[in-house]
N, C-alpha and C. Protein backbone atom coordinates (compact mmCIF):
# COMPACT_ATOMS: atom_id res chain seq x y z
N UNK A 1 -0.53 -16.77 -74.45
CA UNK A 1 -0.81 -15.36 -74.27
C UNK A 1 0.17 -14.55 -75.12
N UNK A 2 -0.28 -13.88 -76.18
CA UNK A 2 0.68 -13.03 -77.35
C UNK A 2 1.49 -11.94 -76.16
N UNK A 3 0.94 -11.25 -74.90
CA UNK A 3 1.59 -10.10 -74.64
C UNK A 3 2.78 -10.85 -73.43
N UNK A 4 2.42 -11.47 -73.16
CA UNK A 4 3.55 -12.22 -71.93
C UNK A 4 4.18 -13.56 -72.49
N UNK A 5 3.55 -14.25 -73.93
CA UNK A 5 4.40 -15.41 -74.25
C UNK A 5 4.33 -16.33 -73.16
N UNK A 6 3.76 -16.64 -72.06
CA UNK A 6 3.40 -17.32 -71.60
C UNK A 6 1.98 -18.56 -72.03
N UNK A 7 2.02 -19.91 -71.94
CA UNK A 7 1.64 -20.65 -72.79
C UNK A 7 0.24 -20.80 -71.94
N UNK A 8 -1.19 -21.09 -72.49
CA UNK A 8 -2.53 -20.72 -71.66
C UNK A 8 -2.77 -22.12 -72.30
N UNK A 9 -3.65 -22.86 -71.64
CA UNK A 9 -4.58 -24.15 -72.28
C UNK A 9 -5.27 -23.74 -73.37
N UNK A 10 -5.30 -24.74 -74.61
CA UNK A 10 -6.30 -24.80 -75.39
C UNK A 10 -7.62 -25.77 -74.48
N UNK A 11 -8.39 -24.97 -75.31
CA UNK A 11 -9.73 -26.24 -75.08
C UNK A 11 -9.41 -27.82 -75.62
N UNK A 12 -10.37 -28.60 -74.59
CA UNK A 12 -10.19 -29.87 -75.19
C UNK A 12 -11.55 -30.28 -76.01
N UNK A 13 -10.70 -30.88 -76.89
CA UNK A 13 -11.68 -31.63 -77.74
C UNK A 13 -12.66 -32.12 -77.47
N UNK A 14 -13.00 -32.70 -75.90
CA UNK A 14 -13.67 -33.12 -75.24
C UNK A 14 -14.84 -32.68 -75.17
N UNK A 15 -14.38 -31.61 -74.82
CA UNK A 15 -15.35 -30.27 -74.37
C UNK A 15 -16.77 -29.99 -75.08
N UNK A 16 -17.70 -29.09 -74.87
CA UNK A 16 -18.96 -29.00 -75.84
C UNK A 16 -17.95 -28.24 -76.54
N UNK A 17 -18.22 -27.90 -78.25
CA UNK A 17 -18.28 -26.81 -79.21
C UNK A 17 -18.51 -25.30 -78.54
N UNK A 18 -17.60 -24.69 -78.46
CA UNK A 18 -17.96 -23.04 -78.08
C UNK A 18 -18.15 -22.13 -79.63
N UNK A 19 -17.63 -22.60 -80.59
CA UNK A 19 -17.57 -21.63 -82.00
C UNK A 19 -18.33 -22.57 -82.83
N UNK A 20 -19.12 -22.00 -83.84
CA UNK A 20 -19.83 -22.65 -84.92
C UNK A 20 -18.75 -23.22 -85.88
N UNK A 21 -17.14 -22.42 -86.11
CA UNK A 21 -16.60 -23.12 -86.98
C UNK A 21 -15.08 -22.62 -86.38
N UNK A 22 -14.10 -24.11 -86.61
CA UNK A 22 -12.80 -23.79 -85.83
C UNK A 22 -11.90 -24.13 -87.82
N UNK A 23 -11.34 -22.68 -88.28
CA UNK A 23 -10.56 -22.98 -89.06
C UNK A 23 -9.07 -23.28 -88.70
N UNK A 24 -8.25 -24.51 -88.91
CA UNK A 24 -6.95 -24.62 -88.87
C UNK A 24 -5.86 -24.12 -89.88
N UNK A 25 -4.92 -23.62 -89.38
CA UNK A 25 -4.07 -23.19 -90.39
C UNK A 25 -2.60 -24.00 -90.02
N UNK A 26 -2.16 -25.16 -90.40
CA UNK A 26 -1.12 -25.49 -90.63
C UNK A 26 -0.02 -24.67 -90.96
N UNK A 27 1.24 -23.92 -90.54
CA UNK A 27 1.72 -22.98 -90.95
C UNK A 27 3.39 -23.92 -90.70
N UNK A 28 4.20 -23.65 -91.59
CA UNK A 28 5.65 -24.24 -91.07
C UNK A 28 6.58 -22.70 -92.22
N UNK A 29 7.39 -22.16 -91.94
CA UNK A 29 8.27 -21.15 -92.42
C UNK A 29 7.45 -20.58 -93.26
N UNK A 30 5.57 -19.73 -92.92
CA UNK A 30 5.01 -18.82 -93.89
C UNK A 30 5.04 -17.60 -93.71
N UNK A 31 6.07 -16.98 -93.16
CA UNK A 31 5.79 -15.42 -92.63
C UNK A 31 5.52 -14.44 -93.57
N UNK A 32 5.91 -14.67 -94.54
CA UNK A 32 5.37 -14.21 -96.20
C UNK A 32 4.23 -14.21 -96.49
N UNK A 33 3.53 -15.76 -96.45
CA UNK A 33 2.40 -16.18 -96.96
C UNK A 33 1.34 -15.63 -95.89
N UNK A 34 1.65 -15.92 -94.68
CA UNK A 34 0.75 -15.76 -93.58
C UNK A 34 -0.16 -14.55 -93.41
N UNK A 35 0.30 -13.70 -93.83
CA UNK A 35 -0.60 -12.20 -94.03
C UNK A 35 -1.64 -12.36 -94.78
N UNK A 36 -1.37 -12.10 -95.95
CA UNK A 36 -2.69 -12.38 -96.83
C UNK A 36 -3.66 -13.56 -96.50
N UNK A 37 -3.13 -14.66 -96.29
CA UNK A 37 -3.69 -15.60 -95.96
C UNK A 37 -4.80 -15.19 -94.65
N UNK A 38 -4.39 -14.62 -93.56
CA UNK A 38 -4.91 -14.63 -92.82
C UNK A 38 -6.34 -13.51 -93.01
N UNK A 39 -5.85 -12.20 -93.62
CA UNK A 39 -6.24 -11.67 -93.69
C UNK A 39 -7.65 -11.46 -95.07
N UNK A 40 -7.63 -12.59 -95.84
CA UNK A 40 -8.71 -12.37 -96.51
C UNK A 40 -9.33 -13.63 -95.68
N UNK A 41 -8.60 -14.67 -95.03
CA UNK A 41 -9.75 -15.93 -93.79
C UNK A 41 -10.42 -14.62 -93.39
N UNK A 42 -9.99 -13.54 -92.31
CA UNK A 42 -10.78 -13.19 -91.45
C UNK A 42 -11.44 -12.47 -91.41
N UNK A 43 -11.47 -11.29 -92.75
CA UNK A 43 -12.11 -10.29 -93.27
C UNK A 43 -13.71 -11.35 -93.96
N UNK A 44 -13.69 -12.44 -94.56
CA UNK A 44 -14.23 -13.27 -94.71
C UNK A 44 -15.63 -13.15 -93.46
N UNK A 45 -14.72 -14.29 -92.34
CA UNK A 45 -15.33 -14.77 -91.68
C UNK A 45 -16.33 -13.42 -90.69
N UNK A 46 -15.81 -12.13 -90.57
CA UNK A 46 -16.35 -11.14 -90.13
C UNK A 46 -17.12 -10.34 -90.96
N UNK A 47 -17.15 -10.58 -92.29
CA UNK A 47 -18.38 -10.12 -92.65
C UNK A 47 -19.56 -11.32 -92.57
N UNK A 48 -18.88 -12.46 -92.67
CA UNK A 48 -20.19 -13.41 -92.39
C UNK A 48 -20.87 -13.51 -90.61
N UNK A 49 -19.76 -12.48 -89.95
CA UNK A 49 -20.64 -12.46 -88.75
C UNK A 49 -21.37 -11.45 -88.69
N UNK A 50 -20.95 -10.51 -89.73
CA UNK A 50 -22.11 -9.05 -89.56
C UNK A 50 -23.34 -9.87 -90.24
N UNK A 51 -23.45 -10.25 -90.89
CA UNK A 51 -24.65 -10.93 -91.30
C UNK A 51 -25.81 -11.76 -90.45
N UNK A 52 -24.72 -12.61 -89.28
CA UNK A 52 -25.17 -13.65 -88.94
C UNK A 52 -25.15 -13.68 -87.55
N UNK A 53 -25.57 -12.93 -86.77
CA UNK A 53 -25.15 -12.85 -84.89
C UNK A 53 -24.46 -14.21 -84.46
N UNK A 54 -25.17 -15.56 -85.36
CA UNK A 54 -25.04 -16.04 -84.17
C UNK A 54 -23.84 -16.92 -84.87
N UNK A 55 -23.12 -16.59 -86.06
CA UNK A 55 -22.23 -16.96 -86.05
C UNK A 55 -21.06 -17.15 -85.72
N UNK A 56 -20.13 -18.33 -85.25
CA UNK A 56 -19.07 -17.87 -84.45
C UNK A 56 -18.05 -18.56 -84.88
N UNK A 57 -16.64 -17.98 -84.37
CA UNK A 57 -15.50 -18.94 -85.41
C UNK A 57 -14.13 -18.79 -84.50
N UNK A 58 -13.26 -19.19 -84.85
CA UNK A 58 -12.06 -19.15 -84.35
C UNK A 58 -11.19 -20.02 -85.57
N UNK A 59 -9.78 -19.13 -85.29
CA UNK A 59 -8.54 -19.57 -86.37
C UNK A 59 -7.72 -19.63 -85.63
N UNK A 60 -6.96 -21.42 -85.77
CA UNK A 60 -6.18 -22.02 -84.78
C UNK A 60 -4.92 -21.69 -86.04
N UNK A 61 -3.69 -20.91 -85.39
CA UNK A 61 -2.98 -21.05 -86.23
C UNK A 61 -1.74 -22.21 -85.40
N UNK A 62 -1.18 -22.90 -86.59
CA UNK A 62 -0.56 -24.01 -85.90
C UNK A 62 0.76 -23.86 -86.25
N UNK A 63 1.78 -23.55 -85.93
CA UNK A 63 3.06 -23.50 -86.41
C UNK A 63 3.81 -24.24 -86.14
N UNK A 64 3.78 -24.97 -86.91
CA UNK A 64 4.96 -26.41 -87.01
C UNK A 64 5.99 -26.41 -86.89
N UNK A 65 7.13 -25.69 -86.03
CA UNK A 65 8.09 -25.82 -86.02
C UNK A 65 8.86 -24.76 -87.05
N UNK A 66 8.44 -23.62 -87.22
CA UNK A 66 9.02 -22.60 -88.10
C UNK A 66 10.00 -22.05 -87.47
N UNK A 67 11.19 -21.68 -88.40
CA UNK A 67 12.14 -21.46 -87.80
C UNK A 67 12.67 -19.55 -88.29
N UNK A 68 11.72 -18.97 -89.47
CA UNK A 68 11.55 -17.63 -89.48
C UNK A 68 10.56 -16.81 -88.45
N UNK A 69 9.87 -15.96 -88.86
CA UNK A 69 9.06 -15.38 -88.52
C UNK A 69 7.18 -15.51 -88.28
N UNK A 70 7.44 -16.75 -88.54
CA UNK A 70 5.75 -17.29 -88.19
C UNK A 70 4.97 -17.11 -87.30
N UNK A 71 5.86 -17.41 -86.21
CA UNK A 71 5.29 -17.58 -84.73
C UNK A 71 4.76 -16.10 -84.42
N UNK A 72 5.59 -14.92 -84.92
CA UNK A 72 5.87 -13.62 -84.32
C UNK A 72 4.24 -12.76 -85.15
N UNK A 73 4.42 -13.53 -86.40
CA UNK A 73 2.92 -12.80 -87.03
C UNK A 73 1.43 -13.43 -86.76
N UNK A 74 2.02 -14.66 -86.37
CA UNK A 74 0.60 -15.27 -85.68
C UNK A 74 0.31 -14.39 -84.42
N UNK A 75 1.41 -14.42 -83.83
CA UNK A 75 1.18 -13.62 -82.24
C UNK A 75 0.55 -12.42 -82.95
N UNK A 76 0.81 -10.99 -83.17
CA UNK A 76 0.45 -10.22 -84.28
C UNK A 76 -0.91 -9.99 -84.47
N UNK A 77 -1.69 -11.31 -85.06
CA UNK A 77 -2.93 -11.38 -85.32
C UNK A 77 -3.80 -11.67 -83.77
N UNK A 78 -2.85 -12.55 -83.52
CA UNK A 78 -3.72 -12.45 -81.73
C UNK A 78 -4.16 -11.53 -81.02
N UNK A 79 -2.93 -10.37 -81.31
CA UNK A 79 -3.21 -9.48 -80.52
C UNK A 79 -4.11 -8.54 -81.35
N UNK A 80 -4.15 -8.43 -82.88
CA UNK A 80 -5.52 -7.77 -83.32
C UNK A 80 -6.48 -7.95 -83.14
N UNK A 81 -6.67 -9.47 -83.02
CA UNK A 81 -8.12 -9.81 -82.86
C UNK A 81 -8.80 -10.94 -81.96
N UNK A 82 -8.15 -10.76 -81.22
CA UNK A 82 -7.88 -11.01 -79.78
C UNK A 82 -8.16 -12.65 -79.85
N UNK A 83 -7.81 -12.97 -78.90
CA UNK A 83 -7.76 -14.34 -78.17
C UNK A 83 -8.58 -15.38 -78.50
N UNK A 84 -10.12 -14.85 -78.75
CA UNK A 84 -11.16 -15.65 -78.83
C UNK A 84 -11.69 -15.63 -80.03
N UNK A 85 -11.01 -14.97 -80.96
CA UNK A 85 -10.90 -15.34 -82.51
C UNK A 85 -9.89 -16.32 -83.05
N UNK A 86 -8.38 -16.05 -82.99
CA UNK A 86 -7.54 -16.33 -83.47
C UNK A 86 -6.50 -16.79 -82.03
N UNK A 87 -6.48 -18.37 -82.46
CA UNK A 87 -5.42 -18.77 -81.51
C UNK A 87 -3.95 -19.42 -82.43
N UNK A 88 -3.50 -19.36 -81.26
CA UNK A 88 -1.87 -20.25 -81.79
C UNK A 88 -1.24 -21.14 -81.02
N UNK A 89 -1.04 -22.37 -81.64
CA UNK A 89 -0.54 -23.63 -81.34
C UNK A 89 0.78 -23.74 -81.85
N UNK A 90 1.64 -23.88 -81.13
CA UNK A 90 3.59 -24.12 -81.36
C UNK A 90 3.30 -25.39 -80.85
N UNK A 91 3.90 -26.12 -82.01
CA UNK A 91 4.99 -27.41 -81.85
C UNK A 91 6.56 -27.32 -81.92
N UNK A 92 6.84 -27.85 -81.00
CA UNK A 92 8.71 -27.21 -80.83
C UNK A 92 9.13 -27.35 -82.32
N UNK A 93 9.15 -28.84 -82.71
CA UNK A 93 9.69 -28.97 -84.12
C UNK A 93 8.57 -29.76 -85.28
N UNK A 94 9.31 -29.14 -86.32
CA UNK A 94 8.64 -29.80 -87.88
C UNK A 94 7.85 -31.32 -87.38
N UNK A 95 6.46 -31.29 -87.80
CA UNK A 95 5.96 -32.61 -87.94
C UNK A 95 5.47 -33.08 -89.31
N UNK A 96 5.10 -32.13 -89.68
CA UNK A 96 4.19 -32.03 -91.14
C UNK A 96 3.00 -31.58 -91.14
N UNK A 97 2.47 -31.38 -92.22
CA UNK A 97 0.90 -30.49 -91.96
C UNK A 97 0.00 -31.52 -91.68
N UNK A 98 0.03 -32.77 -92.22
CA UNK A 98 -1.06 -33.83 -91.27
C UNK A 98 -1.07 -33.74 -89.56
N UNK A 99 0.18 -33.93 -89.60
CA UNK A 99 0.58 -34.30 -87.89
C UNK A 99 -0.36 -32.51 -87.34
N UNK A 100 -0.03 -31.62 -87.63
CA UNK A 100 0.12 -30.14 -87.16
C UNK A 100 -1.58 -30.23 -87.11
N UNK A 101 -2.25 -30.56 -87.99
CA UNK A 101 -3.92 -30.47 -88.14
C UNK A 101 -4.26 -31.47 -86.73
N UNK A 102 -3.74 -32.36 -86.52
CA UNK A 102 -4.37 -33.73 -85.81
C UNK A 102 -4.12 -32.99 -84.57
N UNK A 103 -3.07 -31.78 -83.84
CA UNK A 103 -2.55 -31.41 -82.76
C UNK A 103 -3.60 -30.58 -82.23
C-alpha cells in the first residue's frame, strides 16, 4: 500500500489471469531512469486502452534491492495510477534482474 507502506498480497500465479497483459520492470538504483521509462510504458498502454475496452494491463515494478530513490518513485506512480495498474514488488536485497523477473 503506497499511502501506509504497509505490505498487501500480490496475486498468485496460480490464480486465473485478471489483466490481458502483466508488464515487469526489473528496477535496481533507477530513480533517474524510472520516470521516463515508466511514463512513455503507460501513456502507451492507456492509449491502447482508449482504443480497446477490453484491454487490460498492469506494471509490476520490481525493485531489487535499490538503495537510492527507486522504491519512493515507484510508490509515486502507484499512487497516480492507482493500485490496479501499477504495482510494486521490494526484494530486501540485490538479486539480479533474472532473479527480480522470476519473483
Amino acid at each position: 500500500d503506497p499511502n501506509s507502506l504497509k505490505p498487501v498480497p500480490c496475486p498468485s500465479i496460480f490464480d486465473p489471469a485478471e489483466k490481458y497483459i502483466s508488464l515487469i520492470i526489473p528496477a535496481y538504483n533507477e530513480e533517474h531512469r524510472l520516470p521516463g521509462a515508466l511514463d512513455e510504458t503507460i501513456n502507451y498502454l492507456q492509449k491502447r486502452r482508449k482504443k480497446d475496452d477490453s484491454f487490460t494491463y498492469e506494471v509490476v515494478i520490481v525493485d531489487d534491492g535499490s538503495v537510492d530513490g527507486t522504491k519512493q518513485v515507484a510508490f509515486d506512480y502507484v499512487k497516480k495510477y492507482k493500485v490496479d495498474n501499477v504495482r510494486v514488488l521490494l526484494l530486501g536485497r540485490n538479486h539480479g534482474k533474472g532473479e527480480a523477473i522470476r519473483q
